[in-house]
C-alpha atoms as a PDB file:
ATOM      1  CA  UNK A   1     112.561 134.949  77.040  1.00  0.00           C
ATOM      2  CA  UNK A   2     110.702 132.128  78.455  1.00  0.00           C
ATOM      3  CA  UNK A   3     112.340 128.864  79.164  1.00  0.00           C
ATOM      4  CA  UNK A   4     111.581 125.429  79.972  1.00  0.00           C
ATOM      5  CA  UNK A   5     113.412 124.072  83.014  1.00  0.00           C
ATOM      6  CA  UNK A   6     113.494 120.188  84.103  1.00  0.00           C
ATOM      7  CA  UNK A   7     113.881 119.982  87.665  1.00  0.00           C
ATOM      8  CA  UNK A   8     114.660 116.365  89.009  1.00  0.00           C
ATOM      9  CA  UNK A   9     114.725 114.570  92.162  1.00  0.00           C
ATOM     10  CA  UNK A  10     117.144 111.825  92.128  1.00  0.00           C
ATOM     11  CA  UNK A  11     117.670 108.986  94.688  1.00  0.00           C
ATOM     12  CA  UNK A  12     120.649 107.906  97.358  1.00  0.00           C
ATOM     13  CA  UNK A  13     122.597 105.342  95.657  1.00  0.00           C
ATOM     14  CA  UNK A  14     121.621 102.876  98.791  1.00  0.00           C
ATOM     15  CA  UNK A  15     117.971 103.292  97.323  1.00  0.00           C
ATOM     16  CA  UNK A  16     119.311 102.194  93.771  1.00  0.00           C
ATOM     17  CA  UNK A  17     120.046 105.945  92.492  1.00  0.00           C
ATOM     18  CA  UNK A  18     118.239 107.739  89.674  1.00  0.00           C
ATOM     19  CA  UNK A  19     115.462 109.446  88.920  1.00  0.00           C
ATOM     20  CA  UNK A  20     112.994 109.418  91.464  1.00  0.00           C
ATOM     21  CA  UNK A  21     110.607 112.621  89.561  1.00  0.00           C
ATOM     22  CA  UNK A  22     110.388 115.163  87.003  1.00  0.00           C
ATOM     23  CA  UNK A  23     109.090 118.506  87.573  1.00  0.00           C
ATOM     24  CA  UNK A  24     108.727 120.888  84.439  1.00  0.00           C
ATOM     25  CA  UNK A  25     109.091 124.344  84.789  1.00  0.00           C
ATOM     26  CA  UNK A  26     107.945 127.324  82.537  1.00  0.00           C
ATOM     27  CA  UNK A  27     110.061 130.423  83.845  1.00  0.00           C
ATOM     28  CA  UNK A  28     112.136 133.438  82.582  1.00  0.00           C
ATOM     29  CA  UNK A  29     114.952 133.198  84.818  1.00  0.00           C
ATOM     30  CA  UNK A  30     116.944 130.602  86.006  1.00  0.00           C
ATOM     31  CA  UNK A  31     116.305 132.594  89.397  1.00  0.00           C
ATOM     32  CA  UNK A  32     113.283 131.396  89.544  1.00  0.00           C
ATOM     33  CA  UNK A  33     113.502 127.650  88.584  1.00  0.00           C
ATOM     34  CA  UNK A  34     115.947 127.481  91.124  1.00  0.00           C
ATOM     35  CA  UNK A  35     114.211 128.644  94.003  1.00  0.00           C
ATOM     36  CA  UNK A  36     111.562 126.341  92.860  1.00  0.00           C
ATOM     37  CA  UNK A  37     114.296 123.406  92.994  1.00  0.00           C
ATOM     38  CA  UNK A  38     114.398 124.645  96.674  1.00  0.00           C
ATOM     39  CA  UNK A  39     111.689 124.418  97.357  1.00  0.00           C
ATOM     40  CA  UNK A  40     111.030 120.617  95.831  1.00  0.00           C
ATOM     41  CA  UNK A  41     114.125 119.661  97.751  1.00  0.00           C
ATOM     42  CA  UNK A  42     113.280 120.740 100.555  1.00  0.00           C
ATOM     43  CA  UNK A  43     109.699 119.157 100.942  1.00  0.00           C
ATOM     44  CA  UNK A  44     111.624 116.231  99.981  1.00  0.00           C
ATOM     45  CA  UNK A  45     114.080 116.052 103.054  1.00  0.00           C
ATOM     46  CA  UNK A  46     111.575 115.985 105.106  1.00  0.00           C
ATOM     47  CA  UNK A  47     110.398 113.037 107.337  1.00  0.00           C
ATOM     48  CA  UNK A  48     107.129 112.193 106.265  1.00  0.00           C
ATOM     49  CA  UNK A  49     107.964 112.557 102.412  1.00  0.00           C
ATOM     50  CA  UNK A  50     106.402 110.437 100.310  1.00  0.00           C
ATOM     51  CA  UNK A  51     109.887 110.655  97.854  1.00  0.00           C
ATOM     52  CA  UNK A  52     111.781 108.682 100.496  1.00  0.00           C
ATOM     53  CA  UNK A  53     115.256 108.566 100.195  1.00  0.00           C
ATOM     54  CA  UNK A  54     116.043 111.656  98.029  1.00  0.00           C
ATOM     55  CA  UNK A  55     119.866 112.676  97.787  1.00  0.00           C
ATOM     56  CA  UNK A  56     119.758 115.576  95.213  1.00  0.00           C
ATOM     57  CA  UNK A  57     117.899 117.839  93.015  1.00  0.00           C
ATOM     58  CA  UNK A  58     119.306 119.077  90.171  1.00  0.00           C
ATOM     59  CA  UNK A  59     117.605 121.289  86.985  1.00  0.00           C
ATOM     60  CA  UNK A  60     118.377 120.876  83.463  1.00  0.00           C
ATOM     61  CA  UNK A  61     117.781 123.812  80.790  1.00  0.00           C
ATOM     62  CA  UNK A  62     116.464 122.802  77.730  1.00  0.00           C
ATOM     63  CA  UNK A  63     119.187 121.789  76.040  1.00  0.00           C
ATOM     64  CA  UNK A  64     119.636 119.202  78.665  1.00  0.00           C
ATOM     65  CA  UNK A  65     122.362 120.516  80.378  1.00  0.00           C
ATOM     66  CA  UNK A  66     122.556 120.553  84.519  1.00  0.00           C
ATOM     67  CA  UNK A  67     122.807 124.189  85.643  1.00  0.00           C
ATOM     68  CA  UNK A  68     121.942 123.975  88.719  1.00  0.00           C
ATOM     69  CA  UNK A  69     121.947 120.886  91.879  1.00  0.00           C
ATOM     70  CA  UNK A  70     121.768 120.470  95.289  1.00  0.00           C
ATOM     71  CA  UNK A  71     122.871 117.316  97.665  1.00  0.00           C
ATOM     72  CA  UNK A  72     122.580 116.536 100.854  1.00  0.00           C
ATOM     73  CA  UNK A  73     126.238 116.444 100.947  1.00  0.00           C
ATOM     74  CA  UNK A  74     126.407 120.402 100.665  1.00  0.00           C
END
């Protein structure tokens, strides 16, 4: 069954915190938005990002509820 993911990047708390963008994401698995969170997050860390100072990305299901996040922390 297909599925509508939200993936979101959300700022370091020095840069003011929240939500930075929103990335929606038609998928059947949860598998698969999260490699695609991956992949935003890590285009994000880098360098010459456009994002700048990006602390985690996190998707929400469709209900709204965070199943999945990653930090720079981890």
């Amino acid at each position: 069954m297909v599925e509508v993911y939200r993936i979101e990047t959300i700022a370091s708390a020095e840069a003011g915190g929240g939500v930075i963008r929103r990335i929606m994401v038609r998928t059947d698995s949860l598998d698969k938005a999260k490699e695609r969170a991956l992949k935003v997050f890590s285009l994000a860390c880098r360098p010459q990002s456009r994002d700048g100072d990006v602390e985690a990305v996190r998707v929400l299901n469709g209900a709204g509820y965070e199943v999945f996040s990653i930090s720079t922390r981890d």
